[in-house]
PDB file of N, CA and C in Angstrom:
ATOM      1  N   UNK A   1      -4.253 -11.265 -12.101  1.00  0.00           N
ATOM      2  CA  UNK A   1      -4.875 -10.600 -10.977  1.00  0.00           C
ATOM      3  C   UNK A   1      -5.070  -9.125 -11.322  1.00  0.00           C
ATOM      4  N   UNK A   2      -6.421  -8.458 -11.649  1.00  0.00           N
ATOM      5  CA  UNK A   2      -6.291  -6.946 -11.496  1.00  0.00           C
ATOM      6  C   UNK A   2      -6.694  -6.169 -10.180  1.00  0.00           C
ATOM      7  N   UNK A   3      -5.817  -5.549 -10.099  1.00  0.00           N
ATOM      8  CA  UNK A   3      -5.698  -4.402  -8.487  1.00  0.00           C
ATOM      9  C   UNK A   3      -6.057  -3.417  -9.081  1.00  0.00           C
ATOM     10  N   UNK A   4      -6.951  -3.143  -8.408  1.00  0.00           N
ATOM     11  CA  UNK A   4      -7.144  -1.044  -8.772  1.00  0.00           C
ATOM     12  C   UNK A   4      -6.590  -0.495  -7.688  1.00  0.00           C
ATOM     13  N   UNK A   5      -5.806   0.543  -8.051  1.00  0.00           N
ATOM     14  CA  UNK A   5      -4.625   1.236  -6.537  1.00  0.00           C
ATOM     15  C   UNK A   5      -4.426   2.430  -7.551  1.00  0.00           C
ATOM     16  N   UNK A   6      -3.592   3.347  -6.293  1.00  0.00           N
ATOM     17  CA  UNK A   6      -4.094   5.124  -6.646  1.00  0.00           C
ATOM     18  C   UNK A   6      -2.366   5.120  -6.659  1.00  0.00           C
ATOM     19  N   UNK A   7      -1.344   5.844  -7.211  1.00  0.00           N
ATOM     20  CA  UNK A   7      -0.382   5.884  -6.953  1.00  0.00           C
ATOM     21  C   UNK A   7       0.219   7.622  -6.425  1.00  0.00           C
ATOM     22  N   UNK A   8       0.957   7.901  -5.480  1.00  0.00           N
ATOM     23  CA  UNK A   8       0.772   9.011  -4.979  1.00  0.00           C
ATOM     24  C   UNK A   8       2.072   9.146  -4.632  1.00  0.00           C
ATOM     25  N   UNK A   9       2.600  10.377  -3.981  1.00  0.00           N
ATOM     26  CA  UNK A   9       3.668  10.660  -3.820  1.00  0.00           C
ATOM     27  C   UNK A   9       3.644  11.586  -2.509  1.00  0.00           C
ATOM     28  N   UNK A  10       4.862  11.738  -1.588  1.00  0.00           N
ATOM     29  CA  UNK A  10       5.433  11.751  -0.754  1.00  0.00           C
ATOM     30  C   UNK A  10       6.625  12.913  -0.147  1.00  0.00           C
ATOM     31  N   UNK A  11       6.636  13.680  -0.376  1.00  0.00           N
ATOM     32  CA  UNK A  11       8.617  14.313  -0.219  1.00  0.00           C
ATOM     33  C   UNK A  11       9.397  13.609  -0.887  1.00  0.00           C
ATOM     34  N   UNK A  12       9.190  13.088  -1.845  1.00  0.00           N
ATOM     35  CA  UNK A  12      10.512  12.386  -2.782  1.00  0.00           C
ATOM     36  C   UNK A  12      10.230  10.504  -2.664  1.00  0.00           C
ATOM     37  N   UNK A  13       9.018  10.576  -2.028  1.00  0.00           N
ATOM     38  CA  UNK A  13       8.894   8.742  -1.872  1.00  0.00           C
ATOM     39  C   UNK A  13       7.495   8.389  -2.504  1.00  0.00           C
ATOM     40  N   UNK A  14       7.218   7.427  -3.546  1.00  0.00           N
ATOM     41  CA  UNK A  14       6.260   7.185  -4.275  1.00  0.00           C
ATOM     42  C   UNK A  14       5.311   5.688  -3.515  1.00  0.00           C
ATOM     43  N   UNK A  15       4.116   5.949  -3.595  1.00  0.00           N
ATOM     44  CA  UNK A  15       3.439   5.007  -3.042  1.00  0.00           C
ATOM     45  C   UNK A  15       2.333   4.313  -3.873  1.00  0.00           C
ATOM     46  N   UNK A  16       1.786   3.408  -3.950  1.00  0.00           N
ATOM     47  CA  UNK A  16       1.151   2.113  -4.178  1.00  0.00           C
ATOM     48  C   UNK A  16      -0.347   2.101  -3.159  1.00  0.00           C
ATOM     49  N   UNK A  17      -0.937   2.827  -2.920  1.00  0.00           N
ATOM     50  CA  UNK A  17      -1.830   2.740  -2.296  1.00  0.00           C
ATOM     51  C   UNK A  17      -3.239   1.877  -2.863  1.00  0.00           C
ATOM     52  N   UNK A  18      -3.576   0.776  -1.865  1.00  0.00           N
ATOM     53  CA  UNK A  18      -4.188  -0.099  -2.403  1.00  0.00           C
ATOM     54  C   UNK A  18      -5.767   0.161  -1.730  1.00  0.00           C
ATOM     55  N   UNK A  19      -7.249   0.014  -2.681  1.00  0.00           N
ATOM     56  CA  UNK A  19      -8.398   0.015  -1.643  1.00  0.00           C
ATOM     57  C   UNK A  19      -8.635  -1.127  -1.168  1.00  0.00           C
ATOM     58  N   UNK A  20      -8.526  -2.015  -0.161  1.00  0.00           N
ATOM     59  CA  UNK A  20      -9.194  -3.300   0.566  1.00  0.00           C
ATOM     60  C   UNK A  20     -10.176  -3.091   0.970  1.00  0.00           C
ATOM     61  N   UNK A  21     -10.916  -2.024   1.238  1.00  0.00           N
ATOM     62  CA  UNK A  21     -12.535  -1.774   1.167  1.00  0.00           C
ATOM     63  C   UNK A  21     -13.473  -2.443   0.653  1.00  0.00           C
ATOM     64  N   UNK A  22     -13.134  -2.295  -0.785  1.00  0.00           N
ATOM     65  CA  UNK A  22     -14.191  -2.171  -1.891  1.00  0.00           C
ATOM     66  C   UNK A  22     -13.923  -2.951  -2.520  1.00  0.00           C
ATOM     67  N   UNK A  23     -12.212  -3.735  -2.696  1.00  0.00           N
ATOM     68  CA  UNK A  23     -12.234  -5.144  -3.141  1.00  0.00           C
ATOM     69  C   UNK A  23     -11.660  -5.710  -2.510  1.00  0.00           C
ATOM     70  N   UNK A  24     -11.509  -7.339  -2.694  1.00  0.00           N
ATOM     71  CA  UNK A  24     -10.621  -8.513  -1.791  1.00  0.00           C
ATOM     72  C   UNK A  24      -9.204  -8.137  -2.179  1.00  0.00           C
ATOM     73  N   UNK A  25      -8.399  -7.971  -1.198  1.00  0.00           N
ATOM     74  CA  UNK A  25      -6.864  -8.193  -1.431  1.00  0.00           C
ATOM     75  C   UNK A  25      -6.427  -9.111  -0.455  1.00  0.00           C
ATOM     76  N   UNK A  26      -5.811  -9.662  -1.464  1.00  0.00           N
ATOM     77  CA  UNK A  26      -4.765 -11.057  -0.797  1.00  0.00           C
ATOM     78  C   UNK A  26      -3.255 -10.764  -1.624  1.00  0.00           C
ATOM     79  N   UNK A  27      -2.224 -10.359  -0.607  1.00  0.00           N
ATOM     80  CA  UNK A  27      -0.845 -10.259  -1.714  1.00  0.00           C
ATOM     81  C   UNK A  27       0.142 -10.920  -0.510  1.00  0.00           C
ATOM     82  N   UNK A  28       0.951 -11.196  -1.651  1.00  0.00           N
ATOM     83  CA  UNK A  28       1.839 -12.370  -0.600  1.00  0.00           C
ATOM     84  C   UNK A  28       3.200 -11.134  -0.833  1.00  0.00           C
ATOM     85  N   UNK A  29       4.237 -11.401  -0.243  1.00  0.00           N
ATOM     86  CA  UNK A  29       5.258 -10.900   0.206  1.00  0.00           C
ATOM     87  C   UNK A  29       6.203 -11.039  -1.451  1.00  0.00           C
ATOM     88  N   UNK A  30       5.957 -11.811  -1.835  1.00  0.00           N
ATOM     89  CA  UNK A  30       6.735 -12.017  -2.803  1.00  0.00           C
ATOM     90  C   UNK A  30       5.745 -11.110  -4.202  1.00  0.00           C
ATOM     91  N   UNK A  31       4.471 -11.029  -4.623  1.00  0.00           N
ATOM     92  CA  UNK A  31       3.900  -9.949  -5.333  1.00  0.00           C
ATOM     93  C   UNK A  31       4.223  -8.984  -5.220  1.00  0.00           C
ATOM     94  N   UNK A  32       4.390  -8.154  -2.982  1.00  0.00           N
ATOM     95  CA  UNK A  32       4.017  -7.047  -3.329  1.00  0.00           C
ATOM     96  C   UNK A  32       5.568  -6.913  -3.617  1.00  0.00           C
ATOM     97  N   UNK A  33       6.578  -7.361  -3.878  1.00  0.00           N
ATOM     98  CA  UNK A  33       7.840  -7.194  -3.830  1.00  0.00           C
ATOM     99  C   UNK A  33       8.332  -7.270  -5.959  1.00  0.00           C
ATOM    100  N   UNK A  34       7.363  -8.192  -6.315  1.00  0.00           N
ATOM    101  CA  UNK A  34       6.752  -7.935  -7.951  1.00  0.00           C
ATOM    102  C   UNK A  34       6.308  -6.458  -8.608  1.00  0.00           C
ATOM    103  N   UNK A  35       5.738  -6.051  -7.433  1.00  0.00           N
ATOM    104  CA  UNK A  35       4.291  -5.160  -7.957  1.00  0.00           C
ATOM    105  C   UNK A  35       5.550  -3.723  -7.739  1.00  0.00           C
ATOM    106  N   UNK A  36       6.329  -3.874  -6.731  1.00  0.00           N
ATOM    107  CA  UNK A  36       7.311  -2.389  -6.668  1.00  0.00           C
ATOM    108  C   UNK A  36       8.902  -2.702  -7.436  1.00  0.00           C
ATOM    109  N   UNK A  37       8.298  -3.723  -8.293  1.00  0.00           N
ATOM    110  CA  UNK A  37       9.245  -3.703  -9.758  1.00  0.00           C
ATOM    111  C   UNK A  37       9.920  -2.442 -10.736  1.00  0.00           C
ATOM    112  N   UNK A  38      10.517  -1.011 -10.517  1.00  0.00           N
ATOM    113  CA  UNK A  38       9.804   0.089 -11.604  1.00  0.00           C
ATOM    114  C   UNK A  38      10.061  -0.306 -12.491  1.00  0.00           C
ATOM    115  N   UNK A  39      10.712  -1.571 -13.155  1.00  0.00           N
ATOM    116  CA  UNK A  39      10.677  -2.059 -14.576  1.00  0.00           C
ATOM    117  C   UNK A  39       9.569  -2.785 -14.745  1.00  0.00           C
ATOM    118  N   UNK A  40       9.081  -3.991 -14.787  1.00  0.00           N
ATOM    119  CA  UNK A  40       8.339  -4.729 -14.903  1.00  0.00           C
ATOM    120  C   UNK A  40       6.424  -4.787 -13.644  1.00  0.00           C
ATOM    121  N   UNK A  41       6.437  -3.939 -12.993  1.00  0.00           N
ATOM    122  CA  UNK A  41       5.416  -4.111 -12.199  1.00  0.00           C
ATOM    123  C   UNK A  41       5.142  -2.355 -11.973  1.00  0.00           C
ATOM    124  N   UNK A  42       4.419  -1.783 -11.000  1.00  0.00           N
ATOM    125  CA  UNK A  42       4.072  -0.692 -10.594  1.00  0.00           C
ATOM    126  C   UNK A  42       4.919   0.411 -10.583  1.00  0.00           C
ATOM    127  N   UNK A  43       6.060  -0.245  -9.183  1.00  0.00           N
ATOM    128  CA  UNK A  43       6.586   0.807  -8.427  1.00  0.00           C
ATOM    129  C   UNK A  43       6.841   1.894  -7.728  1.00  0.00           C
ATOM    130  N   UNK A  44       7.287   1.211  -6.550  1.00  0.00           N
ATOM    131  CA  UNK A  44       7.351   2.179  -5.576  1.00  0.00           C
ATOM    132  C   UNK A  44       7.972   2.086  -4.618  1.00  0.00           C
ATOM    133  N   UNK A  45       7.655   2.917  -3.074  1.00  0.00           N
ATOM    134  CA  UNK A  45       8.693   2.965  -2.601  1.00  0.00           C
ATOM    135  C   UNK A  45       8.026   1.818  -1.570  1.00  0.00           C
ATOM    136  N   UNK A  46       7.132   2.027  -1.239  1.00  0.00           N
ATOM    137  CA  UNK A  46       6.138   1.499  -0.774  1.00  0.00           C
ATOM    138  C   UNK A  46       4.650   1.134  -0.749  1.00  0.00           C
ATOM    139  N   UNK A  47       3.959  -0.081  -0.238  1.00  0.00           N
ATOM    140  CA  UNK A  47       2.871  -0.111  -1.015  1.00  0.00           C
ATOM    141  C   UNK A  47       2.031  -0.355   0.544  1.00  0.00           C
ATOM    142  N   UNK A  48       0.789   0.996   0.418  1.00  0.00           N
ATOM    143  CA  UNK A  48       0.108   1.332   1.533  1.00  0.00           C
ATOM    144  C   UNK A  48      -1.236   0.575   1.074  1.00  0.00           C
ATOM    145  N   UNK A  49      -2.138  -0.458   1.787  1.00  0.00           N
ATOM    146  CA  UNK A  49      -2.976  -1.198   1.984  1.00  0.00           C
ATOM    147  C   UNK A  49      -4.301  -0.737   2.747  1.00  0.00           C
ATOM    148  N   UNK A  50      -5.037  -0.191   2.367  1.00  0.00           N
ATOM    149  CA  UNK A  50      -6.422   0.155   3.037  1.00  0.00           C
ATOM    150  C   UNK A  50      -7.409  -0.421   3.558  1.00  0.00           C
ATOM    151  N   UNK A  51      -7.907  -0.860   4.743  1.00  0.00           N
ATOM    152  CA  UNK A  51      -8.516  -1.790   5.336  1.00  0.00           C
ATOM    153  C   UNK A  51      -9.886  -1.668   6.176  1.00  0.00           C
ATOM    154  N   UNK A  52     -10.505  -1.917   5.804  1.00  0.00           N
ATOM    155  CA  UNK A  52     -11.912  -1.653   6.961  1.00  0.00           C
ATOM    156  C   UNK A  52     -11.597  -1.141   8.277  1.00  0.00           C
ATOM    157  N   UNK A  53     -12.575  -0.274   9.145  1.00  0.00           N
ATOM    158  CA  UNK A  53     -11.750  -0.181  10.244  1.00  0.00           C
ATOM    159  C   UNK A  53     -12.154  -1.224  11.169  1.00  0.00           C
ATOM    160  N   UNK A  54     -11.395  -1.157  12.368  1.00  0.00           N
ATOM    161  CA  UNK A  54     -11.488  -2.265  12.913  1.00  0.00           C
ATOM    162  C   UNK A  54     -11.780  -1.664  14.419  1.00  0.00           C
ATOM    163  N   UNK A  55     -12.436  -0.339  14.599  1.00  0.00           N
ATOM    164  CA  UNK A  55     -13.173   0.279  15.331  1.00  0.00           C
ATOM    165  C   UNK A  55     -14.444   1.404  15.242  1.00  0.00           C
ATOM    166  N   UNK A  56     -15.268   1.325  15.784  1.00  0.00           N
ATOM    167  CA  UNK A  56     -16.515   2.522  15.002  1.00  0.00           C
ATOM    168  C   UNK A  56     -15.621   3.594  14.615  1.00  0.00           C
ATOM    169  N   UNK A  57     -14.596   4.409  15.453  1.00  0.00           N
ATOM    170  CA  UNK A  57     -15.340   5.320  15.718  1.00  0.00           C
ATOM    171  C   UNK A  57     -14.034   6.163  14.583  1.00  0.00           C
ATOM    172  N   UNK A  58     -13.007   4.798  13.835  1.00  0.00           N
ATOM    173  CA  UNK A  58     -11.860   5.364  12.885  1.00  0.00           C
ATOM    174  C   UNK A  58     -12.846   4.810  11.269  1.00  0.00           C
ATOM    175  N   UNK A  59     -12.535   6.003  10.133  1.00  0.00           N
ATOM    176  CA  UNK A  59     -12.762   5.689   9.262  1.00  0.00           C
ATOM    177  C   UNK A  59     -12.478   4.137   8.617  1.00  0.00           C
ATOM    178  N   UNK A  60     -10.993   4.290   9.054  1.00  0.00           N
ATOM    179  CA  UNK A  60     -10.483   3.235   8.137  1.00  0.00           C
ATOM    180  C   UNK A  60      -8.963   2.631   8.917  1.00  0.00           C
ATOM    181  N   UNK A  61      -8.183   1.411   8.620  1.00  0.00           N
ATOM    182  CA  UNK A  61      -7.009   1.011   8.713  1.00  0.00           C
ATOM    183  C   UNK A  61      -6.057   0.798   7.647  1.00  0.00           C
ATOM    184  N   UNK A  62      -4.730   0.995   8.101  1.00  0.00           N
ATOM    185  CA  UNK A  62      -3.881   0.680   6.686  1.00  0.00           C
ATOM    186  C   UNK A  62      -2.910   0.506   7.068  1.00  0.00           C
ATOM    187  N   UNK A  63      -2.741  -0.868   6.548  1.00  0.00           N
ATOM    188  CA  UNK A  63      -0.818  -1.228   6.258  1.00  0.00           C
ATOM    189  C   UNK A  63       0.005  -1.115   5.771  1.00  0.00           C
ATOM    190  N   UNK A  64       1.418  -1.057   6.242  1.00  0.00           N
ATOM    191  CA  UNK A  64       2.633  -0.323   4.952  1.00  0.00           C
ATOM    192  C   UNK A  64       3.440  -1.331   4.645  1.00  0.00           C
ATOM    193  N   UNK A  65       3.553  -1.803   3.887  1.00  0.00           N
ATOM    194  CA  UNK A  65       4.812  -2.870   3.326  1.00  0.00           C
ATOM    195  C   UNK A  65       5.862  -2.310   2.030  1.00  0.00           C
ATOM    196  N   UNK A  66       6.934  -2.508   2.834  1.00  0.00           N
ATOM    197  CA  UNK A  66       8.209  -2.473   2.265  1.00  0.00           C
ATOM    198  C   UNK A  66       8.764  -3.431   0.556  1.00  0.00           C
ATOM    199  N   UNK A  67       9.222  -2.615  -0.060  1.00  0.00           N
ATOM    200  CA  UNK A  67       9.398  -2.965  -1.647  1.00  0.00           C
ATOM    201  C   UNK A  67      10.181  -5.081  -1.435  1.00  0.00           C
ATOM    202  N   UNK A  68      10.460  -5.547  -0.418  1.00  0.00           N
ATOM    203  CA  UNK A  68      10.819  -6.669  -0.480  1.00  0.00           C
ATOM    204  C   UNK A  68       9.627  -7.420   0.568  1.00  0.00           C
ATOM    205  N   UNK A  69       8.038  -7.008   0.481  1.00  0.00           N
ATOM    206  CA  UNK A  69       7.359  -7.256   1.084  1.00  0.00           C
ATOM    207  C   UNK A  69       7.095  -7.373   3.008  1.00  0.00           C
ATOM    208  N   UNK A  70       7.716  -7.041   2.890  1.00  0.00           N
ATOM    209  CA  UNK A  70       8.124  -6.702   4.963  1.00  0.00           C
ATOM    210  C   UNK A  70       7.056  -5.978   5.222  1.00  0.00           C
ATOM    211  N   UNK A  71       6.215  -6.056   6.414  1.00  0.00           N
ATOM    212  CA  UNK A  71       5.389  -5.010   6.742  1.00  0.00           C
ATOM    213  C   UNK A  71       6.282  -4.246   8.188  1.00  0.00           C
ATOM    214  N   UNK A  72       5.929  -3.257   7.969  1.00  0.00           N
ATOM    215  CA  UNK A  72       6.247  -1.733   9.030  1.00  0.00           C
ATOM    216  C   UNK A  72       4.830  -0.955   9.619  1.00  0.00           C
ATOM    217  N   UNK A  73       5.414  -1.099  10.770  1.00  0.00           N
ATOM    218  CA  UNK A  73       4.317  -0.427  11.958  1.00  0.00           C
ATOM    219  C   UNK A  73       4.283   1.244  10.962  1.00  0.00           C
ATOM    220  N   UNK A  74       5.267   2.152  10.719  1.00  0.00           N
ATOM    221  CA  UNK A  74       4.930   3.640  10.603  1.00  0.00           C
ATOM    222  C   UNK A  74       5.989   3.954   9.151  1.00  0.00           C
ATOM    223  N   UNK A  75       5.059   4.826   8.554  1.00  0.00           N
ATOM    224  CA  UNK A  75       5.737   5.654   7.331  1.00  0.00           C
ATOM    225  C   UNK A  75       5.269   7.018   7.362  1.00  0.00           C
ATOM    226  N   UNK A  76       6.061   8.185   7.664  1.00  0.00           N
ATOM    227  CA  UNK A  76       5.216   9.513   8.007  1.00  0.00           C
ATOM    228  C   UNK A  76       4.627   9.724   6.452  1.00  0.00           C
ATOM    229  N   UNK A  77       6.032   9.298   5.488  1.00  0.00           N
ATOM    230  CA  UNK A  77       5.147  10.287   4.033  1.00  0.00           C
ATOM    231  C   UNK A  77       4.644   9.554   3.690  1.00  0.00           C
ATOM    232  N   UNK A  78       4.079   8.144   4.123  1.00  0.00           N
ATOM    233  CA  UNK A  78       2.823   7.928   3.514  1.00  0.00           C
ATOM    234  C   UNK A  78       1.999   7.944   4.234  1.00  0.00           C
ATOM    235  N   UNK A  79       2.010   8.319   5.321  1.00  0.00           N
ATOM    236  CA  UNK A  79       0.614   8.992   6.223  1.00  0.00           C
ATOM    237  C   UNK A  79       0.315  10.274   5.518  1.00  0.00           C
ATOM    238  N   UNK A  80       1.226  11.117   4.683  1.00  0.00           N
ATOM    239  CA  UNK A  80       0.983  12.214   4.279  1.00  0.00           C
ATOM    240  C   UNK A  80      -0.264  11.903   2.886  1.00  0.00           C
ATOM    241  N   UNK A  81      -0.324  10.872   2.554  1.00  0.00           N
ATOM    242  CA  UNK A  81      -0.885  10.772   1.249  1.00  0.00           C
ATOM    243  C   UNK A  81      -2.640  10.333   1.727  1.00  0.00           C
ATOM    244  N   UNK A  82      -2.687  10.506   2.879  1.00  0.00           N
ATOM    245  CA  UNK A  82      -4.181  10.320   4.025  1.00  0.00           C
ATOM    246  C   UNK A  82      -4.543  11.722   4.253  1.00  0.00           C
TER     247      UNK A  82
END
């Protein structure tokens, strides 16, 4: 599978930011929990998901999932990387 994703940083927390825009993403709980490997996969602290918006009048949407794939309603420092 190749992902193109931007990796960015935080106050001390590293992120995985993914475009779902511009390509198909499909990741299961158990990848993105692969992908924030720092040995063997990406890593990070978290991996932020970019999404069409799903109203006129917002650029865009995005989801945050946790290094054992969990998704979370809010992450301030990775709102900081927006």
């Amino acid at each position: 599978m190749a992902l193109s994703f931007t990796k960015m940083h935080g106050l001390g927390n590293d992120f995985a930011v993914v475009d779902g825009v511009t390509q198909a993403v499909t990741l299961s709980a158990g990848q993105i929990k692969a992908l924030a490997d720092r040995h063997l996969g990406i890593g990070y602290d978290q991996l932020l998901l970019v999404e069409p918006p799903s109203q006129p009048d917002v650029d865009f949407n995005y989801r945050i999932f946790n290094v054992d794939g969990s998704e979370v309603e809010h992450c301030g420092n990775g709102a900081r990387c927006f």
